[in-house]
C-alpha atoms as a PDB file:
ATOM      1  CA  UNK A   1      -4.561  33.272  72.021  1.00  0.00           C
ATOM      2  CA  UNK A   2      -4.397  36.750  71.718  1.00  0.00           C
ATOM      3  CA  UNK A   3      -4.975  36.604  67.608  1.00  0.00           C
ATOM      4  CA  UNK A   4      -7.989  33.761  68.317  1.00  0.00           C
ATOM      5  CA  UNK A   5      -9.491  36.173  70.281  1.00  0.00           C
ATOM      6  CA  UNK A   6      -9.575  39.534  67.669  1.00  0.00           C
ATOM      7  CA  UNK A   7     -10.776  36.655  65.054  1.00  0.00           C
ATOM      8  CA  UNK A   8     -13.774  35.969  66.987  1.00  0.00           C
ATOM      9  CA  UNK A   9     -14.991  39.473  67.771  1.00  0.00           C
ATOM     10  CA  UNK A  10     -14.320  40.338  64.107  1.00  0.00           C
ATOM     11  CA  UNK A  11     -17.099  37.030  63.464  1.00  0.00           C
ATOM     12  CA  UNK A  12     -18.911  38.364  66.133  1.00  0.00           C
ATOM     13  CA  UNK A  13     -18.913  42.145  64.224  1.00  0.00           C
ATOM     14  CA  UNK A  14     -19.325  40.648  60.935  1.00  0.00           C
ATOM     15  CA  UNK A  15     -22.054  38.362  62.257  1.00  0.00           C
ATOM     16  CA  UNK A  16     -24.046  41.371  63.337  1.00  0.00           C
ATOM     17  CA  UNK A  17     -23.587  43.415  60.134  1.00  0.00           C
ATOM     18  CA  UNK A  18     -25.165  40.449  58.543  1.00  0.00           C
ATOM     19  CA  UNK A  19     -27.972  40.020  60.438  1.00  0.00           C
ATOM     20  CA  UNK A  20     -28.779  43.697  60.314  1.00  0.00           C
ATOM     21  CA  UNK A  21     -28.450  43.931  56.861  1.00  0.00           C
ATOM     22  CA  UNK A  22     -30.539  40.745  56.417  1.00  0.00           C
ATOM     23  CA  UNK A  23     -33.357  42.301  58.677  1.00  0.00           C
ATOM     24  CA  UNK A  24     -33.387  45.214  56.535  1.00  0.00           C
ATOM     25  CA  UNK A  25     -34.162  42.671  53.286  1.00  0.00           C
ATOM     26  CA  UNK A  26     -36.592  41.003  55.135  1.00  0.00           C
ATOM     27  CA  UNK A  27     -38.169  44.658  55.821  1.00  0.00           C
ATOM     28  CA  UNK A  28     -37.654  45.450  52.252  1.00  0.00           C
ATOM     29  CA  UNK A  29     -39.340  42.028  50.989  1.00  0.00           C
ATOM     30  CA  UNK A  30     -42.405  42.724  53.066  1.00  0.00           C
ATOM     31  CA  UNK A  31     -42.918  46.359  51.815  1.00  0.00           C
ATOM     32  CA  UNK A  32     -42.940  44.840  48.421  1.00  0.00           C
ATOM     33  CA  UNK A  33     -45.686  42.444  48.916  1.00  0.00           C
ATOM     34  CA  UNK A  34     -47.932  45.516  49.869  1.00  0.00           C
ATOM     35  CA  UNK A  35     -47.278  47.275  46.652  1.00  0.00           C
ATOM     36  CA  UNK A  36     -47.602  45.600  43.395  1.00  0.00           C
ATOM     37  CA  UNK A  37     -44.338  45.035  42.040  1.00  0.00           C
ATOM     38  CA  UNK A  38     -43.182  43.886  39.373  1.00  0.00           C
ATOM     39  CA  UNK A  39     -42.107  39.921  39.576  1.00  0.00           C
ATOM     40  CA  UNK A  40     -39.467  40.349  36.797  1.00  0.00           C
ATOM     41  CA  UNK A  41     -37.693  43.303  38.379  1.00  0.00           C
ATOM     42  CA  UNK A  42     -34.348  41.847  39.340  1.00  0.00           C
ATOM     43  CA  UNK A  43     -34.249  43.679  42.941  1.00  0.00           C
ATOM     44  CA  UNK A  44     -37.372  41.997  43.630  1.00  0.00           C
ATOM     45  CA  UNK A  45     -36.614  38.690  42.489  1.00  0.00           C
ATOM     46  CA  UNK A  46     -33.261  39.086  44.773  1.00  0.00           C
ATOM     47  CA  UNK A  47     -35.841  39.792  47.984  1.00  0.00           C
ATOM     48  CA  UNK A  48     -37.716  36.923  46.708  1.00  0.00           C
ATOM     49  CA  UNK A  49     -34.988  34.154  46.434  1.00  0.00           C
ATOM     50  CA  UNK A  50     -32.918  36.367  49.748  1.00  0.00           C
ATOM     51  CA  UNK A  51     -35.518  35.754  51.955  1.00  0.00           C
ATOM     52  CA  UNK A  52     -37.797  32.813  50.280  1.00  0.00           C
ATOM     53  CA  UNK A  53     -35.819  29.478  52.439  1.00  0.00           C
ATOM     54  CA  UNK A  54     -36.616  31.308  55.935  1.00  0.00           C
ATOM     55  CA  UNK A  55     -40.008  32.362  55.474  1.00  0.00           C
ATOM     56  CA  UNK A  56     -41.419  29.149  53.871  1.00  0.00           C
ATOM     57  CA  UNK A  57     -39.764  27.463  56.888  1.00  0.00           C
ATOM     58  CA  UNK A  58     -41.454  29.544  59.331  1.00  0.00           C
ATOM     59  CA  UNK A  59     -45.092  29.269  57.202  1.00  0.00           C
ATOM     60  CA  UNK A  60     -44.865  25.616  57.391  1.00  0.00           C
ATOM     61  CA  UNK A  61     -44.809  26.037  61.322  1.00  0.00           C
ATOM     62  CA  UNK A  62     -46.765  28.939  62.120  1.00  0.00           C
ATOM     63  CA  UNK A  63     -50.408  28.896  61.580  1.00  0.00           C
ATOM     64  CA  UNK A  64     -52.235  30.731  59.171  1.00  0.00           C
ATOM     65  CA  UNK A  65     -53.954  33.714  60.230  1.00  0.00           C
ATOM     66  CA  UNK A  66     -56.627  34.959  57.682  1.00  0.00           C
ATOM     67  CA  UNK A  67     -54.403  35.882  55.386  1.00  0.00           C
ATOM     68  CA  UNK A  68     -52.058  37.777  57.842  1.00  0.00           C
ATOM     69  CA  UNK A  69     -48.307  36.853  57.247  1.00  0.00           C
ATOM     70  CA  UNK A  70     -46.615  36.927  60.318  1.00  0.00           C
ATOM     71  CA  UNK A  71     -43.730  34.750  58.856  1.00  0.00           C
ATOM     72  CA  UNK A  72     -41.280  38.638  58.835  1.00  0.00           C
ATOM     73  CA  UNK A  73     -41.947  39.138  61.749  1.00  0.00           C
ATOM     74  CA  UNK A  74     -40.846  35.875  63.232  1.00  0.00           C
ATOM     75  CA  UNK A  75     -38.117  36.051  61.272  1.00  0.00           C
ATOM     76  CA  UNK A  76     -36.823  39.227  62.745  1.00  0.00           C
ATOM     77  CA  UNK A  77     -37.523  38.449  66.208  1.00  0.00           C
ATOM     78  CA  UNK A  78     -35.352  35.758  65.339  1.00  0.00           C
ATOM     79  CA  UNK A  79     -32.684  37.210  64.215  1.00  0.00           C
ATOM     80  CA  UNK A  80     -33.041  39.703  67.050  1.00  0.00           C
ATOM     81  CA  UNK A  81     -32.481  37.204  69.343  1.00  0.00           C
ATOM     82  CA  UNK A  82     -29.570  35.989  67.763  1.00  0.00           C
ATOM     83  CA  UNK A  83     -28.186  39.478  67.782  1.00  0.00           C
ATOM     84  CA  UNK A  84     -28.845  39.812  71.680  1.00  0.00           C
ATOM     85  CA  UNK A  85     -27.723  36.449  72.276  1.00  0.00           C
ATOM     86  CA  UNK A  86     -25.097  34.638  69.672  1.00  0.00           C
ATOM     87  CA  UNK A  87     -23.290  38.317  69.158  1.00  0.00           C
ATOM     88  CA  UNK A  88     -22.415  39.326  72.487  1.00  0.00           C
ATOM     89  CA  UNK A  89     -21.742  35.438  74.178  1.00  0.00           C
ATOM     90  CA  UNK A  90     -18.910  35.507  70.610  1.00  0.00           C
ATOM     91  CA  UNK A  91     -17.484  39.198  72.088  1.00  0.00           C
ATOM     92  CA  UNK A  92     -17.294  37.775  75.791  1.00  0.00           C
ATOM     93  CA  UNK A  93     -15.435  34.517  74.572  1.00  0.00           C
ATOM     94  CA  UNK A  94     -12.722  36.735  72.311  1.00  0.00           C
ATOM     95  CA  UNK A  95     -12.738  39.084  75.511  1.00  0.00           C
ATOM     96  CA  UNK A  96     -11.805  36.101  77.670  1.00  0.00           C
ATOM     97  CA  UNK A  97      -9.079  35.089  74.969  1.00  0.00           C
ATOM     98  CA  UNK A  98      -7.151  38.294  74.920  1.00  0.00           C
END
């Protein structure tokens, strides 16, 4: 039990690292569309297929707003909330096992 538990708050760590890193792209992909970069620059086209499958997701749902995309932001209060939630409820269960 003792080795389940340090493999699940490792996951939880590397889980978190993740999702921070992750907001950061989606930060990074929304600074982009303000500027006019180039399509063909491979960083952008990384940001672009990185962060594409979540945000058309959330565009489907959310309504549109004049031509305000909300879509990053959505996406990074969701990943907040998994941060605040999945994270710590992963470190309480491998605390439990140890």
């Amino acid at each position: 039990m003792f080795m389940l538990g340090n493999f699940l708050l490792a996951i939880a760590k590397l889980i978190n690292f993740v999702l921070s890193a992750y907001i950061w792209v989606v930060i990074a992909r929304a600074v982009i569309t303000w500027v006019n970069a180039d399509p063909y620059n491979p960083i952008v086209r990384f940001l672009h297929q990185a962060t594409d499958p979540l945000l058309l997701r959330i565009r489907r749902v959310l309504p549109a707003m004049g031509g305000l995309d909300l879509s990053p932001m959505v996406l990074i209060l969701v990943i907040v909330f998994l941060q605040s939630f999945l994270v710590p409820t992963l470190q309480q269960i491998a605390v439990s096992l140890q």
